[in-house]
N, C-alpha and C. Protein backbone atom coordinates (compact mmCIF):
# COMPACT_ATOMS: atom_id res chain seq x y z
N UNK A 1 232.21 157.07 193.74
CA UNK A 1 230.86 157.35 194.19
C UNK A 1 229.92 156.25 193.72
N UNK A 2 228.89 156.15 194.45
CA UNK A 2 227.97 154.96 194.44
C UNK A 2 226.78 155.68 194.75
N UNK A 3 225.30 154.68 194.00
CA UNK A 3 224.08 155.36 194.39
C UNK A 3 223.56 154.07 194.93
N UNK A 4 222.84 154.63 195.96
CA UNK A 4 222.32 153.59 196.60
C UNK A 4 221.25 153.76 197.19
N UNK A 5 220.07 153.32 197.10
CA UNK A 5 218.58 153.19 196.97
C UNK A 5 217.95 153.32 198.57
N UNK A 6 217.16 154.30 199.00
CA UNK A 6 217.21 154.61 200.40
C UNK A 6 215.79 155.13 200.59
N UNK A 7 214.67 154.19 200.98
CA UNK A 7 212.84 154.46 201.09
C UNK A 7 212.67 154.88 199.73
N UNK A 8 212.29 155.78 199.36
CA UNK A 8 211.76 156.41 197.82
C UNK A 8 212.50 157.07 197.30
N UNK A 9 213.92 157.21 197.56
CA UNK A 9 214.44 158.18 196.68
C UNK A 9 216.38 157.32 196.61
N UNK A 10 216.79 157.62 195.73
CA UNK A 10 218.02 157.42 195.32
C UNK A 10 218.91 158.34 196.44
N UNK A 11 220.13 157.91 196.60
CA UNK A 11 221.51 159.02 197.99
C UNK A 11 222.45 158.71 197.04
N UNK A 12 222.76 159.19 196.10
CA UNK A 12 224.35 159.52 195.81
C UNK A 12 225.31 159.31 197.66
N UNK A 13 226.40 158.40 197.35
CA UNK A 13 227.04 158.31 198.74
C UNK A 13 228.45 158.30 198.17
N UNK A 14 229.37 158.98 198.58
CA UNK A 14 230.88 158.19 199.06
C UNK A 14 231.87 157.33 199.85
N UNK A 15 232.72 156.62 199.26
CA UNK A 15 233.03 155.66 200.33
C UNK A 15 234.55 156.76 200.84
N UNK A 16 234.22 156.59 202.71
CA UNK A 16 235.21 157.82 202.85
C UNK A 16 236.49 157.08 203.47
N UNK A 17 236.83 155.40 203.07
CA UNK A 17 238.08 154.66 203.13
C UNK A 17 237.80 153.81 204.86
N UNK A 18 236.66 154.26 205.58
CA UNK A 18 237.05 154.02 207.12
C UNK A 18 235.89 153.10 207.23
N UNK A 19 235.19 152.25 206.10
CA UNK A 19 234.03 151.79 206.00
C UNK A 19 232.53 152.03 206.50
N UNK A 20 232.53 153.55 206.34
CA UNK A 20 231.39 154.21 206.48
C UNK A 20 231.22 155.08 204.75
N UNK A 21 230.13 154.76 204.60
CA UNK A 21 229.88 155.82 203.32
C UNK A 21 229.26 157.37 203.92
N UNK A 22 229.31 158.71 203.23
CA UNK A 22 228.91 159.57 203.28
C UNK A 22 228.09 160.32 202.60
N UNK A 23 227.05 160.76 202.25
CA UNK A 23 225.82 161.49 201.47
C UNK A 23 226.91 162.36 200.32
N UNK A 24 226.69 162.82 199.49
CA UNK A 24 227.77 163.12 198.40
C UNK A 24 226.42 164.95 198.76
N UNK A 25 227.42 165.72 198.94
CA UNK A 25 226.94 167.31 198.47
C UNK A 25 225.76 167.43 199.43
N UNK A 26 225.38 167.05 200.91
CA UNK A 26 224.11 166.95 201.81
C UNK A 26 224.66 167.17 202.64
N UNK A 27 225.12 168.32 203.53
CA UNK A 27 225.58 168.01 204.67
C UNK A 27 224.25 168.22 205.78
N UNK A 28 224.52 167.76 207.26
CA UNK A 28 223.73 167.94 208.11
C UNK A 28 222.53 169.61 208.30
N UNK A 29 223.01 170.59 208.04
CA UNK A 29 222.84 171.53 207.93
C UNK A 29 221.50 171.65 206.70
N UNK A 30 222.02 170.86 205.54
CA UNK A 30 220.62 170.88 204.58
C UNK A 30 220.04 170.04 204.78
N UNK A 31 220.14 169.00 205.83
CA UNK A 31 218.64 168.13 206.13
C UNK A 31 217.89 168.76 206.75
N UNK A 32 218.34 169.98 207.82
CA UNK A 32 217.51 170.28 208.63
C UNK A 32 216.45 170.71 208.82
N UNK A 33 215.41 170.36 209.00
CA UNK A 33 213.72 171.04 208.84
C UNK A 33 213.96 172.49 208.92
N UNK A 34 213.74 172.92 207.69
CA UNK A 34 213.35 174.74 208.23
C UNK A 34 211.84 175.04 208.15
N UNK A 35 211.10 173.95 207.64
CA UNK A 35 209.28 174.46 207.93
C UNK A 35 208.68 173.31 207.26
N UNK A 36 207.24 173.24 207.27
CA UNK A 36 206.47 172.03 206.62
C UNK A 36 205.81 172.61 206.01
N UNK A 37 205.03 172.04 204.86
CA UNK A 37 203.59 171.92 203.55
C UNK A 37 202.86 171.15 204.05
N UNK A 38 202.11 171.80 204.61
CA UNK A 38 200.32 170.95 204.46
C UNK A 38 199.80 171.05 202.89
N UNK A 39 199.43 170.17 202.42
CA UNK A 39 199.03 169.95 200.96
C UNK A 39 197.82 168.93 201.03
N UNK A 40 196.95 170.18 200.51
CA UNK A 40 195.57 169.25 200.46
C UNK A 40 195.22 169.02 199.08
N UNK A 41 194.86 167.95 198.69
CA UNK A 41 194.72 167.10 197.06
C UNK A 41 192.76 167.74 197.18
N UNK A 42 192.68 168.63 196.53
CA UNK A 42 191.06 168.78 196.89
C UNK A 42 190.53 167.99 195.69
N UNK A 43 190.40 168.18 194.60
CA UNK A 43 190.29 167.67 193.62
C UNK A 43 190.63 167.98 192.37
N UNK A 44 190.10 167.18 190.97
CA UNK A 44 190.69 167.52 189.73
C UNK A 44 189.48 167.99 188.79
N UNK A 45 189.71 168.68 187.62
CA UNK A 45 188.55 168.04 186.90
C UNK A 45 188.88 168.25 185.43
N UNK A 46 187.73 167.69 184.78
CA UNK A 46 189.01 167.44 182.77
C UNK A 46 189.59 166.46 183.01
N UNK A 47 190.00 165.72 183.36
CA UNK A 47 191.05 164.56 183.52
C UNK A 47 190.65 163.74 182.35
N UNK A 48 191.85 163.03 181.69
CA UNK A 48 191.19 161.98 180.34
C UNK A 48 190.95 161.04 180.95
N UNK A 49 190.09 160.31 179.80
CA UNK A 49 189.46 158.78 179.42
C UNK A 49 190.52 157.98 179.51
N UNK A 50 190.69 156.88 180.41
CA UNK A 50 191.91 155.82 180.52
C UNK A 50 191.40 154.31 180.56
N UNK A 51 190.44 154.49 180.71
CA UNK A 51 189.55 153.05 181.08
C UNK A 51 188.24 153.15 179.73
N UNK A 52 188.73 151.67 178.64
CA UNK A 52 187.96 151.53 177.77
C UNK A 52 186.54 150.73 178.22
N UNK A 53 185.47 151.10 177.92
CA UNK A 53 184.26 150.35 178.57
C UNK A 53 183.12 150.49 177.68
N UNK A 54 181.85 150.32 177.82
CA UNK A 54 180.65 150.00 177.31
C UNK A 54 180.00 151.54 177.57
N UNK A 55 180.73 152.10 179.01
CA UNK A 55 179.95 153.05 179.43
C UNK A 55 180.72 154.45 179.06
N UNK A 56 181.94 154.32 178.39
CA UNK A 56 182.32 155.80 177.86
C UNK A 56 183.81 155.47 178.31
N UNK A 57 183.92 154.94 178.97
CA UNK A 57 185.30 154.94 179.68
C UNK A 57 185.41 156.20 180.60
N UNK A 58 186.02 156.24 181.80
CA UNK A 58 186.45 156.82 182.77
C UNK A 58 188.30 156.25 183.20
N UNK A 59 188.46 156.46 184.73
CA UNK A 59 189.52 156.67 184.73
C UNK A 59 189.22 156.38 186.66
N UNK A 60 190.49 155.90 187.23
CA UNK A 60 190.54 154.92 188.44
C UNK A 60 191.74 156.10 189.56
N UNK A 61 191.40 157.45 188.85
CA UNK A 61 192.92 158.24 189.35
C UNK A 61 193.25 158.55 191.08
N UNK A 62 194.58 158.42 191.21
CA UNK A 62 194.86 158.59 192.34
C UNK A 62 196.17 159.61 192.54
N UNK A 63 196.77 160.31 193.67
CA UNK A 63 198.12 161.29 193.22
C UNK A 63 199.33 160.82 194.34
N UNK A 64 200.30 160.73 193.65
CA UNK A 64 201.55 160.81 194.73
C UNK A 64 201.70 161.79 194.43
N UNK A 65 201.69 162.46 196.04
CA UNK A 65 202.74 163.46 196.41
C UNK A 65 204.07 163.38 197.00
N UNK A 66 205.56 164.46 196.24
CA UNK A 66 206.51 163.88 196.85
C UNK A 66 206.87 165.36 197.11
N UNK A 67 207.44 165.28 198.19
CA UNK A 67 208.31 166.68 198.83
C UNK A 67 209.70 166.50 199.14
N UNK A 68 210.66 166.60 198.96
CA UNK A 68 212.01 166.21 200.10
C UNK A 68 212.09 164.88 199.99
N UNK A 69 211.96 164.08 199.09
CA UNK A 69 212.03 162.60 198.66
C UNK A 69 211.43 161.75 199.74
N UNK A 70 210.05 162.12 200.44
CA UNK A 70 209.08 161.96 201.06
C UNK A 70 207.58 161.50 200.48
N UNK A 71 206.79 160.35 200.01
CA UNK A 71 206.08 160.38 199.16
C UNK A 71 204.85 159.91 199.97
N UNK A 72 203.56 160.62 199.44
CA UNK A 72 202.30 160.07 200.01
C UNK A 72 201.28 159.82 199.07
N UNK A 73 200.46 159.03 199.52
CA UNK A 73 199.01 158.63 198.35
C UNK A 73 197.92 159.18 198.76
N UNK A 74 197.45 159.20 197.71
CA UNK A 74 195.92 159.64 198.12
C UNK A 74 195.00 158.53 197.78
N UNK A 75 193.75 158.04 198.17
CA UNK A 75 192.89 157.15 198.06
C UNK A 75 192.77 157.15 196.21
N UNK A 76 192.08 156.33 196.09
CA UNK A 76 191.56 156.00 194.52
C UNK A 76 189.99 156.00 194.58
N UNK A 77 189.80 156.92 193.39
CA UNK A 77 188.39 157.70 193.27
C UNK A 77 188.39 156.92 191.86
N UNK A 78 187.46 155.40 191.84
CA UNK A 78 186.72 154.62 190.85
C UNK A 78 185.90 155.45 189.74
N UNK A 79 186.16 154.92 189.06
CA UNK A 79 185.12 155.47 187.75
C UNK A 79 185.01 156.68 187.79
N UNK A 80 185.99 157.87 187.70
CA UNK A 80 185.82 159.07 187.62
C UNK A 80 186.65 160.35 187.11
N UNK A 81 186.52 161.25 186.39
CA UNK A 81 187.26 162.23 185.56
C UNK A 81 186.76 163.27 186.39
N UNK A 82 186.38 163.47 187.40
CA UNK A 82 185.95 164.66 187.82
C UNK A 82 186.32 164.40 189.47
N UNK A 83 187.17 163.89 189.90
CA UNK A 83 187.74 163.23 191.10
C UNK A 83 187.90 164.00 192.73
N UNK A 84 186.94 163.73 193.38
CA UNK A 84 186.81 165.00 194.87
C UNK A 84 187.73 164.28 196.11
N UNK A 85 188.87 164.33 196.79
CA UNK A 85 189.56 164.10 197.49
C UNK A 85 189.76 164.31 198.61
N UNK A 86 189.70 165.80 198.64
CA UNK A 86 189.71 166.56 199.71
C UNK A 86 190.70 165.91 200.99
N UNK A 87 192.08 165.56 200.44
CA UNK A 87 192.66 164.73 201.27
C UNK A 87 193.91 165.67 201.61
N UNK A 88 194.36 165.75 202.99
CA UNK A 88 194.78 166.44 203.55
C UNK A 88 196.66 166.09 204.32
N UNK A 89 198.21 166.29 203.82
CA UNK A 89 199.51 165.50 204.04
C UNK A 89 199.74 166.35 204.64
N UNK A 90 200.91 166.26 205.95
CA UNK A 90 202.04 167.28 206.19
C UNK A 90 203.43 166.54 205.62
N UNK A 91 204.42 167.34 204.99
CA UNK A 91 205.47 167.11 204.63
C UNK A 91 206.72 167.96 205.09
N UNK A 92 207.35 167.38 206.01
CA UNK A 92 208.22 168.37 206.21
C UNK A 92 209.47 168.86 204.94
N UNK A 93 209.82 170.11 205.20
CA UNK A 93 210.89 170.59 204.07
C UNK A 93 212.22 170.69 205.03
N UNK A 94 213.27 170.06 204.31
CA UNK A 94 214.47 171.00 204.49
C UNK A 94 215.33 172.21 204.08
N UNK A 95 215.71 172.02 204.64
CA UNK A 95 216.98 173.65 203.34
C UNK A 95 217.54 173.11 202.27
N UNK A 96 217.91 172.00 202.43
CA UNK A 96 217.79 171.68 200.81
C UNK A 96 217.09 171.41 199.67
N UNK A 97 215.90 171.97 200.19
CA UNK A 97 214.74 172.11 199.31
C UNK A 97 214.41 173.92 198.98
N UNK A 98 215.31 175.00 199.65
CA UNK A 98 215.65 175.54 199.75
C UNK A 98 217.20 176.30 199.05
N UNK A 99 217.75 175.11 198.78
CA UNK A 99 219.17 175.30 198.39
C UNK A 99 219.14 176.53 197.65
N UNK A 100 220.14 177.12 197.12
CA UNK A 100 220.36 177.67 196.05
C UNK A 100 222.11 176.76 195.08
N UNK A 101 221.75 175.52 195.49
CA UNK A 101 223.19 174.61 194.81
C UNK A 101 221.59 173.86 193.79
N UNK A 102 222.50 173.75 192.40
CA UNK A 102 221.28 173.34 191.63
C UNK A 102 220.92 171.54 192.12
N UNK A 103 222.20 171.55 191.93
CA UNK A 103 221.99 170.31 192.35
C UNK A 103 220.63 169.51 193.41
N UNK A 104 220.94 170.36 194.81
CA UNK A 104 220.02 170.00 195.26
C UNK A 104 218.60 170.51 194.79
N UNK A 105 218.67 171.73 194.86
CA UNK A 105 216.96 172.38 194.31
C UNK A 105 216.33 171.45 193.40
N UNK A 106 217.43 171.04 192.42
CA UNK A 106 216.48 170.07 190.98
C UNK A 106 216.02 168.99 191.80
N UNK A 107 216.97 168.22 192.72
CA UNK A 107 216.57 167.13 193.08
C UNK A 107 215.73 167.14 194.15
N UNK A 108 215.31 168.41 195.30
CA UNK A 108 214.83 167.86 196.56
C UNK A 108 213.54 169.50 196.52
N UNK A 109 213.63 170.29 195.57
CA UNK A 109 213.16 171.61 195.92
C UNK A 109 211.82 171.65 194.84
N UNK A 110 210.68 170.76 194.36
CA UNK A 110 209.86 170.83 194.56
C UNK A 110 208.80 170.24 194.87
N UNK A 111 207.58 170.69 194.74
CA UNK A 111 206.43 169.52 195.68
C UNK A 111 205.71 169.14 194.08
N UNK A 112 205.69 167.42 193.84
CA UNK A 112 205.50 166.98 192.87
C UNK A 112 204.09 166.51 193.30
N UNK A 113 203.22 166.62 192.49
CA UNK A 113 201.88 165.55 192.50
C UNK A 113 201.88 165.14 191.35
N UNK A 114 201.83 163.94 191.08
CA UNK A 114 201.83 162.90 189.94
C UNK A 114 200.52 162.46 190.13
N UNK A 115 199.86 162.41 189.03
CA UNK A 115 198.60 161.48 189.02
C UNK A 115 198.35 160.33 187.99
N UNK A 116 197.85 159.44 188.42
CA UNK A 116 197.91 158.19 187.70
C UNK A 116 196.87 157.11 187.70
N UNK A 117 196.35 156.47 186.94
CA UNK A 117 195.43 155.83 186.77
C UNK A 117 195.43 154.31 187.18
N UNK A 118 194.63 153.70 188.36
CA UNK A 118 194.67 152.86 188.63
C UNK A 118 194.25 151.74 187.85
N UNK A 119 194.63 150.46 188.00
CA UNK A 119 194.33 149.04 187.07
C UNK A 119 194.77 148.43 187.65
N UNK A 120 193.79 147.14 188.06
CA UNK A 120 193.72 146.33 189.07
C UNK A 120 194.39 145.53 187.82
N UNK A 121 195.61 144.45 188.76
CA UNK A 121 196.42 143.88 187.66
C UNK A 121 197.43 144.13 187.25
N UNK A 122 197.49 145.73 186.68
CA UNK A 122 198.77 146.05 185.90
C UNK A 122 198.88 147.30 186.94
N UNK A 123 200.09 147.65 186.18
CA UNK A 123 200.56 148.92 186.49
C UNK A 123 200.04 150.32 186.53
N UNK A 124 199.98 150.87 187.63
CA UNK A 124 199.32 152.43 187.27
C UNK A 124 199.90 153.17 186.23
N UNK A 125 198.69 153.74 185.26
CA UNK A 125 199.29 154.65 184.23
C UNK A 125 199.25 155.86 184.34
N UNK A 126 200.34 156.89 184.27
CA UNK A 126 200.72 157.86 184.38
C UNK A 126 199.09 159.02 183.75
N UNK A 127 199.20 159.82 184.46
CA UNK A 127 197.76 160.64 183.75
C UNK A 127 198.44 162.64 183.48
N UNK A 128 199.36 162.45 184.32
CA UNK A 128 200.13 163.78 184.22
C UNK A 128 200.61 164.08 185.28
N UNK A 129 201.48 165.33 185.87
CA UNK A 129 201.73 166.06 187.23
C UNK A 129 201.44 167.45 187.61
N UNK A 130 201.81 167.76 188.53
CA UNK A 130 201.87 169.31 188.96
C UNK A 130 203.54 169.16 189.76
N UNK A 131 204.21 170.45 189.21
CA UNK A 131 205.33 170.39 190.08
C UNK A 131 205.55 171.77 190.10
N UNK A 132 205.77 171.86 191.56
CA UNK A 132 205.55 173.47 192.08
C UNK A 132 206.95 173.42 192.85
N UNK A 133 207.58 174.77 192.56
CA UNK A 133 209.03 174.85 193.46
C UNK A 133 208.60 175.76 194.66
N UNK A 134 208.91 174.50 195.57
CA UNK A 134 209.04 175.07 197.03
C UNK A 134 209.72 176.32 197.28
N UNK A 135 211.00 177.02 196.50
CA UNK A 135 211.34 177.67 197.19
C UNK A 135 210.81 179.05 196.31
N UNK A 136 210.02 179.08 194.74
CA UNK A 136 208.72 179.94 194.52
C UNK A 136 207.81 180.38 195.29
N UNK A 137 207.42 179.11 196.09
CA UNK A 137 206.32 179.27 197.35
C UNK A 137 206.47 179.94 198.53
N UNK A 138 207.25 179.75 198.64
CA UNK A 138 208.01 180.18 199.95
C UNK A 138 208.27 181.90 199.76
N UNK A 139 209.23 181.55 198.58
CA UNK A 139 209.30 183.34 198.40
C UNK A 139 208.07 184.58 197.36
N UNK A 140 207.26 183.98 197.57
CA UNK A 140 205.73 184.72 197.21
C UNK A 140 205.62 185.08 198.04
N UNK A 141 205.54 184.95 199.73
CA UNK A 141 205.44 185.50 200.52
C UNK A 141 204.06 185.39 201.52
N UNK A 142 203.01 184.58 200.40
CA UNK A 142 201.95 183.92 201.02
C UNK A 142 201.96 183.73 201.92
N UNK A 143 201.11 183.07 202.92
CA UNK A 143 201.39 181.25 203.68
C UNK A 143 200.37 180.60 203.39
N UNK A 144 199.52 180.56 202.71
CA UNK A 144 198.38 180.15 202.14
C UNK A 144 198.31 180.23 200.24
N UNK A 145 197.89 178.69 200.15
CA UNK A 145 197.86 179.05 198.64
C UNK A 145 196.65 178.10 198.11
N UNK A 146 195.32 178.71 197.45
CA UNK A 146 194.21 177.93 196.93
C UNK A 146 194.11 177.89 195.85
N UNK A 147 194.66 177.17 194.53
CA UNK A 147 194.73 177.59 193.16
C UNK A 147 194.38 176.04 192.50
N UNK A 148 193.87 176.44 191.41
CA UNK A 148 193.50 175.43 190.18
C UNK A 148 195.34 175.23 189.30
N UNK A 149 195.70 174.32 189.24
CA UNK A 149 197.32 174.43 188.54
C UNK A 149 197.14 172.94 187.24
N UNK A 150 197.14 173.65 186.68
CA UNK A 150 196.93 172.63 184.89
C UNK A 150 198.20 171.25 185.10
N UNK A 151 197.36 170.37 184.29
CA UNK A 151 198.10 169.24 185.27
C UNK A 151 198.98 169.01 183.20
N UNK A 152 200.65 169.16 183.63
CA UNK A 152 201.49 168.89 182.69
C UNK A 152 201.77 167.67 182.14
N UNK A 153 202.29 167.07 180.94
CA UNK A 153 202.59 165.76 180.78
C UNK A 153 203.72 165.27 182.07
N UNK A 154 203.28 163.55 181.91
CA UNK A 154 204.40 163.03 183.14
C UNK A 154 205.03 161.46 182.09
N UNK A 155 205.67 161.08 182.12
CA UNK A 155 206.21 159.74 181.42
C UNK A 155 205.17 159.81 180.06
N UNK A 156 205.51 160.52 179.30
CA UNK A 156 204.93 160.40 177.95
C UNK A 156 203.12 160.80 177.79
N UNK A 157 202.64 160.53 179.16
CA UNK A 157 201.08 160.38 179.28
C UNK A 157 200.36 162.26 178.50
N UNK A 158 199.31 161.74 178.01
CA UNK A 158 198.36 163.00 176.99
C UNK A 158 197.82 163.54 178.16
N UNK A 159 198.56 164.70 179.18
CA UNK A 159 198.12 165.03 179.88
C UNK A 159 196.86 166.12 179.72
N UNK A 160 195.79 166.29 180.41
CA UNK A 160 194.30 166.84 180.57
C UNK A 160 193.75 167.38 181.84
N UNK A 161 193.48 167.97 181.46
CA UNK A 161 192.94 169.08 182.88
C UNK A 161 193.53 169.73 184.12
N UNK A 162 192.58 169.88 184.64
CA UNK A 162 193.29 170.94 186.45
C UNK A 162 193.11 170.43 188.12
N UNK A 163 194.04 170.29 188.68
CA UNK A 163 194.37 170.16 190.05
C UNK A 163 194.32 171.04 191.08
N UNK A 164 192.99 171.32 191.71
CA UNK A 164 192.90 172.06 192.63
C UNK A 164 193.58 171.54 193.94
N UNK A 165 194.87 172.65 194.48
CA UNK A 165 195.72 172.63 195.30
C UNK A 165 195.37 173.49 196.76
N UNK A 166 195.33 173.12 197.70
CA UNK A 166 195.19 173.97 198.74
C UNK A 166 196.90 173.77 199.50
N UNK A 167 197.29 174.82 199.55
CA UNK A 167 198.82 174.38 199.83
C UNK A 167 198.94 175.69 200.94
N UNK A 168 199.89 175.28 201.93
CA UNK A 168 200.40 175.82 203.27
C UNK A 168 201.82 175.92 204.11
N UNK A 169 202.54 176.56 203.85
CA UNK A 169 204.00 176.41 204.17
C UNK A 169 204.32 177.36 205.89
N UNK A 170 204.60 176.42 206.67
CA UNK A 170 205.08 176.56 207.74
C UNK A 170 206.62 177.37 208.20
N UNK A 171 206.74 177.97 208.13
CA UNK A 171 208.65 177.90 208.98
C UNK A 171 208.67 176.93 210.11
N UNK A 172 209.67 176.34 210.39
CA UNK A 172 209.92 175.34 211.41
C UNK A 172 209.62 176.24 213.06
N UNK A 173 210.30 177.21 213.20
CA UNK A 173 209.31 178.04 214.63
C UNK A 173 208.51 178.20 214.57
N UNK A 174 207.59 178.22 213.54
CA UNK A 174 205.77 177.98 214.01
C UNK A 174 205.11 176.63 213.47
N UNK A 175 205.89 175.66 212.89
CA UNK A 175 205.25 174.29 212.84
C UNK A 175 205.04 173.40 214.00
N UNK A 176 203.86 172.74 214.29
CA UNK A 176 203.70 171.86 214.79
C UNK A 176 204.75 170.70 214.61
N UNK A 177 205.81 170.42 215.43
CA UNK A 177 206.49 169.60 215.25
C UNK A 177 207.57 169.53 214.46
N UNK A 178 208.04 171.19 214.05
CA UNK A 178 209.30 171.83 213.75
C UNK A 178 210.43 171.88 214.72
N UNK A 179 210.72 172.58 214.14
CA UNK A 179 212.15 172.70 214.87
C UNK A 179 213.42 172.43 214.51
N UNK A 180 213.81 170.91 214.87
CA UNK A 180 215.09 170.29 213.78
C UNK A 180 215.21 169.19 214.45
């Protein structure tokens, strides 16, 4: 077995001798769209001080969201700990975000928002995440979800404050552009 690097996310593959490799534990069946997340980044607030300055220091934060090893950005809100977004993704899900094999669930079954602090120059620094399991969401029974969710440490970072989430889960027969 071999891993091999595929848009944003790592594929475990096998070589199956006929010089085609194969997805290791994915068959066609768990790619298949069973519904989408609309996920709106509304905003944060509490967020720490990351940017040393004259004026107090602030913070340059912005969020990847990843679903199904699918990742999106949100704009960067300058000089601010109190950050309004109101920015609006669709992500489609598969059943293997769904699984009940751990394997996949750990790796493809929840919706991550990472937030991180921009710096022109260097590297964005980690500020904390939210990671919510899709298939929690799903089986709450909702289809609508508007909540404040405390943003956890992410790569070591002194994580601070809350992430207001507006979140929306589709089944693939009533998504726009479901199906399979």
């Amino acid at each position: 077995r071999n891993l091999f690097l595929f848009g944003f996310g790592a594929t475990e593959v096998e070589w199956n001798g006929s010089g085609t490799t194969l997805p290791v534990g994915i068959s066609a069946m768990e790619r298949k769209l069973v519904g989408r997340l609309s996920v709106t980044v509304v905003r944060a607030r509490g967020l720490q001080r990351m940017d040393c300055s004259a004026e107090g220091g602030k913070a340059d934060p912005f969020c990847l969201l990843t679903v199904d090893g699918a990742t999106e950005r949100t704009k960067t809100v300058s000089q601010n700990l109190e950050p309004v977004w109101g920015e609006t993704f669709e992500m489609g899900v598969s059943a293997r975000c769904l699984s009940i094999d751990s394997r996949l669930s750990k790796r493809f079954g929840n919706l991550r928002v990472a937030l991180y602090d921009f710096d022109l120059g260097a590297e964005p620094e980690p500020m904390g995440q939210v990671k919510l399991s899709i298939a929690d969401l799903v089986l709450e029974g909702s289809t609508v979800w508007e909540r404040w969710f405390p943003i956890k440490p992410l790569q070591g970072s002194k994580a601070q404050g809350d992430l207001l989430l507006k979140i929306r889960y589709r089944p693939a027969d009533l998504a726009p552009g479901g199906g399979g």
